[in-house]
Every structure is written in C-alpha cells, then in structure tokens.
C-alpha atoms as a PDB file:
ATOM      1  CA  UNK A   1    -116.271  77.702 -84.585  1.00  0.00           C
ATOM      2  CA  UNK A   2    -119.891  78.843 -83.913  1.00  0.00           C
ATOM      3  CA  UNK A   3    -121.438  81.861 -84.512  1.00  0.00           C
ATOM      4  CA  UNK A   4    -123.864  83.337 -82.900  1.00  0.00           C
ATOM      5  CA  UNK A   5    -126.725  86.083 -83.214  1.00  0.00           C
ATOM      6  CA  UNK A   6    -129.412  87.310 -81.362  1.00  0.00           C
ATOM      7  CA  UNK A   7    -132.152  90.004 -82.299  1.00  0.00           C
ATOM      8  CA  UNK A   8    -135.532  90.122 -81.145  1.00  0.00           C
ATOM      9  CA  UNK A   9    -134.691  92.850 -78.338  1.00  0.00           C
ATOM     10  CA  UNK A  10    -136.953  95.991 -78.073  1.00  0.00           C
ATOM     11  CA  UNK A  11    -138.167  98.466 -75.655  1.00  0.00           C
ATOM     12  CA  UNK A  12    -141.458  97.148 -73.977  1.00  0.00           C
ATOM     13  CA  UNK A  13    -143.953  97.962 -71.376  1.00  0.00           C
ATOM     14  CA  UNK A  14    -143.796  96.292 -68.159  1.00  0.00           C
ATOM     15  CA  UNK A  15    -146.315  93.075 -68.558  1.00  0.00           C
ATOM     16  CA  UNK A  16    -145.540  92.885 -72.139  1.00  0.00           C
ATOM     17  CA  UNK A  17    -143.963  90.009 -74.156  1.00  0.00           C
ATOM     18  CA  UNK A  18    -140.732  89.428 -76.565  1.00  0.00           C
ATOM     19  CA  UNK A  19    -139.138  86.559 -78.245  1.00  0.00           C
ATOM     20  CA  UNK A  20    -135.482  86.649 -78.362  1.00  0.00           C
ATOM     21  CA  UNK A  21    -133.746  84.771 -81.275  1.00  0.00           C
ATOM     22  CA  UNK A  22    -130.392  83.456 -81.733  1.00  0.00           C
ATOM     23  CA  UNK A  23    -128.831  82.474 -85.173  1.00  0.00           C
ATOM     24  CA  UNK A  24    -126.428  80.027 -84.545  1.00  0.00           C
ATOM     25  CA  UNK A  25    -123.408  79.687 -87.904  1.00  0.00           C
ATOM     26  CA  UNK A  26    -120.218  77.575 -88.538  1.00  0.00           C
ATOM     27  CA  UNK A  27    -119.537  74.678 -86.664  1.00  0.00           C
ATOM     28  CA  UNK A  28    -122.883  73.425 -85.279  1.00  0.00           C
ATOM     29  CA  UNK A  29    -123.204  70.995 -82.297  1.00  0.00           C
ATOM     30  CA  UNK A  30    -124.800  67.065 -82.666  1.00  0.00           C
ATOM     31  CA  UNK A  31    -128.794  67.088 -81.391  1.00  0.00           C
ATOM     32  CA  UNK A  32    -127.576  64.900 -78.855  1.00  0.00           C
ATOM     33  CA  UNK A  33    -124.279  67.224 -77.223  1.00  0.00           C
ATOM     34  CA  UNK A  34    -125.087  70.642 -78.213  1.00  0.00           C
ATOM     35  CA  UNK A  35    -126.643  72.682 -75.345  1.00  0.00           C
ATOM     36  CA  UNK A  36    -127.781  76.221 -75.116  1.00  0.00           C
ATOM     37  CA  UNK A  37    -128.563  78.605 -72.764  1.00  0.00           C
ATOM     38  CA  UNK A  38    -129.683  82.766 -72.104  1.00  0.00           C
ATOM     39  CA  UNK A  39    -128.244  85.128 -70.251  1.00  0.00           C
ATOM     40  CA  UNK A  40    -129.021  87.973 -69.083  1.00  0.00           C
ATOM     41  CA  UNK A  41    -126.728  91.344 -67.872  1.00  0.00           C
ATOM     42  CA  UNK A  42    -128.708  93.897 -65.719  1.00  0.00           C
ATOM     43  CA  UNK A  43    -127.137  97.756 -65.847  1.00  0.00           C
ATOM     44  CA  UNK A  44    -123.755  97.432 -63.870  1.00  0.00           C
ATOM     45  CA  UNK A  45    -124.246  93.852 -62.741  1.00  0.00           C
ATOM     46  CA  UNK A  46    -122.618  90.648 -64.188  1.00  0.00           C
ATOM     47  CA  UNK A  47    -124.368  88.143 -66.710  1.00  0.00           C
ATOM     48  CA  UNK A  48    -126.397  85.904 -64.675  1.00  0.00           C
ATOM     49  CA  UNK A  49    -127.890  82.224 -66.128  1.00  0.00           C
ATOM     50  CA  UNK A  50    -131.849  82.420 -67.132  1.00  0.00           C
ATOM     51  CA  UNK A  51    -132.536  79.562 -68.920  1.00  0.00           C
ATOM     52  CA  UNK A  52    -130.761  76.812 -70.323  1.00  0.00           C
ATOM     53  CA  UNK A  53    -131.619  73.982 -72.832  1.00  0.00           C
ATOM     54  CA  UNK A  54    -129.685  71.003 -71.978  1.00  0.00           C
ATOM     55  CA  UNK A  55    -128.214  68.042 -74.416  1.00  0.00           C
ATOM     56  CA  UNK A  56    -130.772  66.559 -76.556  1.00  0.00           C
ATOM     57  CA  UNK A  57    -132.962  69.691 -75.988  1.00  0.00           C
ATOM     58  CA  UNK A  58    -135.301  67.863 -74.041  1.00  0.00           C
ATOM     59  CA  UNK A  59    -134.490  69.235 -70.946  1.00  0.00           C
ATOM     60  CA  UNK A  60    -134.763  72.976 -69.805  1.00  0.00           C
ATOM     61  CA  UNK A  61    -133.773  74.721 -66.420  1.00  0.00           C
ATOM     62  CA  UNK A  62    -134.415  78.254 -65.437  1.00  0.00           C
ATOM     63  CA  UNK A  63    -133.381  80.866 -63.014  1.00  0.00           C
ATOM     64  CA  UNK A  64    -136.035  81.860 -60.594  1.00  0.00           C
ATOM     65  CA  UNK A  65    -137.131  85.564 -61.635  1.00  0.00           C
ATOM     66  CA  UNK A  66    -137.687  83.086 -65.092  1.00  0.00           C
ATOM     67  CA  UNK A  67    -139.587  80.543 -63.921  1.00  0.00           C
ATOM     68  CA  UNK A  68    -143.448  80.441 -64.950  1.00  0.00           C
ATOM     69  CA  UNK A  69    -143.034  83.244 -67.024  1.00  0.00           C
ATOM     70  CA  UNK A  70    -139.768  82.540 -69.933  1.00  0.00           C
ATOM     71  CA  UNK A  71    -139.151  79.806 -72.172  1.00  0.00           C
ATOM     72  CA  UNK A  72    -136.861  78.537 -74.049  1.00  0.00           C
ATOM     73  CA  UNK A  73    -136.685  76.309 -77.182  1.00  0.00           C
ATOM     74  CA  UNK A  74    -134.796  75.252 -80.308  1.00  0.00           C
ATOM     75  CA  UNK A  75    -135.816  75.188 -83.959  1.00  0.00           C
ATOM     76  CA  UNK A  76    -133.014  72.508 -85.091  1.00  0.00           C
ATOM     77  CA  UNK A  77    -134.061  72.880 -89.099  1.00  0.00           C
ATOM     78  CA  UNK A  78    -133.479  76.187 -88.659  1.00  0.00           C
ATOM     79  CA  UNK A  79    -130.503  76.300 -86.145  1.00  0.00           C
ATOM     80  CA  UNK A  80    -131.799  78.748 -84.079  1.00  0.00           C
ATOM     81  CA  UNK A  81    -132.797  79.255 -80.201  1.00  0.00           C
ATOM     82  CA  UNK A  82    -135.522  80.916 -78.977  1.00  0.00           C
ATOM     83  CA  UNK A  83    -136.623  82.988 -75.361  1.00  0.00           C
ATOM     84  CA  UNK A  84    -140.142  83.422 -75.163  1.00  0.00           C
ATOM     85  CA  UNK A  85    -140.184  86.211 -72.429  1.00  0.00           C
ATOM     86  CA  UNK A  86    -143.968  87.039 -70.920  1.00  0.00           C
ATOM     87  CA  UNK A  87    -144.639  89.507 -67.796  1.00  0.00           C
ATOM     88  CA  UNK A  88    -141.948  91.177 -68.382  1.00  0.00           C
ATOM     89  CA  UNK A  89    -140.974  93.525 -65.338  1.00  0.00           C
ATOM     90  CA  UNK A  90    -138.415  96.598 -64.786  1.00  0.00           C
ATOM     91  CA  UNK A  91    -135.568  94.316 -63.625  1.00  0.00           C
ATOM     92  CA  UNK A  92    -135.902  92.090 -67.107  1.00  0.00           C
ATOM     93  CA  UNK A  93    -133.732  95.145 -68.455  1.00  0.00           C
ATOM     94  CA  UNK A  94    -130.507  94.116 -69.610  1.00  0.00           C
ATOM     95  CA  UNK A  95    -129.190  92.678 -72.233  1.00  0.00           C
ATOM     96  CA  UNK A  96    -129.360  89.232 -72.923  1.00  0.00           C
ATOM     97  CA  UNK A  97    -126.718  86.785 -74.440  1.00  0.00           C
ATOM     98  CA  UNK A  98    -126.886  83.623 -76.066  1.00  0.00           C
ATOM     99  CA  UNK A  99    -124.725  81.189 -75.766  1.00  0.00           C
ATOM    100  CA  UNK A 100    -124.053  77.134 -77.246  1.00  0.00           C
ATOM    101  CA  UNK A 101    -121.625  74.677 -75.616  1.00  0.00           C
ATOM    102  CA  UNK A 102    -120.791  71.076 -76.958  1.00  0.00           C
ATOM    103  CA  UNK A 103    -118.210  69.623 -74.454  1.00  0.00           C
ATOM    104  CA  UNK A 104    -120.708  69.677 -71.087  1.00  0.00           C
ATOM    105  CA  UNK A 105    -124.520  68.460 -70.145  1.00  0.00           C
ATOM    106  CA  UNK A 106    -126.045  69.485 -66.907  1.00  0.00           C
ATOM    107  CA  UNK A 107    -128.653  71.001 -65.293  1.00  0.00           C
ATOM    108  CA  UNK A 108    -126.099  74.374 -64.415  1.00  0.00           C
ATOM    109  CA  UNK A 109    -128.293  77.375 -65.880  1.00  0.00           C
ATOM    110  CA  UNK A 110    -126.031  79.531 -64.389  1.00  0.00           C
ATOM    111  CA  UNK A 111    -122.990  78.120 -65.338  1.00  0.00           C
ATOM    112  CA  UNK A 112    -120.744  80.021 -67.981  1.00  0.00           C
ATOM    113  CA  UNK A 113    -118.072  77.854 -68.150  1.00  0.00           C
ATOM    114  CA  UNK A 114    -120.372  75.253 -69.576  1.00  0.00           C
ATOM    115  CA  UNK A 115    -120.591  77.460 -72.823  1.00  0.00           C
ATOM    116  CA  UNK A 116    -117.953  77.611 -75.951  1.00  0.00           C
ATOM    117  CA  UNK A 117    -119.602  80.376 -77.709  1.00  0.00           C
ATOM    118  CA  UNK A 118    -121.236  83.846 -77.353  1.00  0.00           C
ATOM    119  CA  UNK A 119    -123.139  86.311 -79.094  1.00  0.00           C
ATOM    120  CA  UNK A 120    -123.027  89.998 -78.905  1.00  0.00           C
ATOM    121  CA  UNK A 121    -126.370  90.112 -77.102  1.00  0.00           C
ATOM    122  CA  UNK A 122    -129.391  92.200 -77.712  1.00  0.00           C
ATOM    123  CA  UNK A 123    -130.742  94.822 -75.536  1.00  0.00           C
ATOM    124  CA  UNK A 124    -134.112  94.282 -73.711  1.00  0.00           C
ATOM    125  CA  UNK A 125    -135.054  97.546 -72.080  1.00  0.00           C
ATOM    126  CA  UNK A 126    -138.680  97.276 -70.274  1.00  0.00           C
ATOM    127  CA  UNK A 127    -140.441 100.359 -68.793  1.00  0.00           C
ATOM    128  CA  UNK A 128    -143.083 100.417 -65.716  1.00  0.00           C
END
C-alpha cells in the first residue's frame, strides 16, 4: 500500500511560483511501471488531471491551463514527486492531489482511474 503526502501549498500572488511535493511511503512502484500524476480541485468543482508523469518517468503530459507554465518531475532516491507551478493565476486555486498508479501507462492526464493511491492534497490559494 502507498502512501502519499503532499506539502508545498501556500497562499501566493497571482504571477508567483510554488513547488508542490509529494512523499510517497509503503509499497513503492518499479522505475519502469510506477506512474504519477497532479490534480487539481477548484472551489465546488471536481478534481481535474494537470499533469501526469508516465511509466519510466520519461514521459510527461499536461492539461492545457498547465502547459508552458507547470512541471512535473520525480526525485526516485528520494521517492518523491514534484509540481513546479510558475504564473500562477486566480483559477490555480484549489487544492491539488497527488496521486501514483502501478497497474496502467498512458498518456491519460486526466484519467483517475489510472491511479491506485491518493494523498490528502494541499491547498494552493492564489490572489490577483
């Protein structure tokens, strides 16, 4: 069973920057199956994909609002995932979840179904 655990959200200015982090604990996926992704839940709206770091990690698909300006990574040594979030803007508020999968590669960003585990999410609030 994985764990999961994201920090890194804060309260930011519109055109500011954060890195999200997620701890992943317990069972931990192969290099080659395990696949991770972000995902983000606006005020009163469902969790919709934002980035996604396919099998082998060498692959990475975003939602639009994301593109050009997010990125995502892995640190394998230290088993942890990464959103680098730039120009952030009013509608980036939300929290954000992280999520691993090790049954399912793809380029699906959006796809939940894709993912075994979940963190509690961290709260990304940016004013304009």
């Amino acid at each position: 069973q994985v764990q999961l655990v994201e920090s890194g959200g804060a309260s930011v200015q519109a055109g500011g920057s954060l890195t999200l982090s997620c701890a992943a604990s317990g069972y931990t996926y192969s290099s080659s199956s395990g696949s991770w992704g972000w995902f983000h839940q606006a005020p009163g709206k469902e969790r919709e994909g934002v980035a996604r770091l396919d099998c082998g990690g060498s692959m990475a698909y975003y939602g639009d609002s994301a593109k050009g300006r997010f990125t995502i990574s892995r640190d394998i040594a230290k088993n942890r995932v990464y959103l680098q979030m730039n120009n952030l803007k009013p509608e980036d508020t939300g929290m954000y979840y992280c999520a691993a999968g090790g049954r399912y590669c793809g380029a699906n960003y959006a796809a939940r179904w894709m993912y075994d585990a979940w963190g509690q999410g961290t709260q990304v609030t940016v004013s304009s």
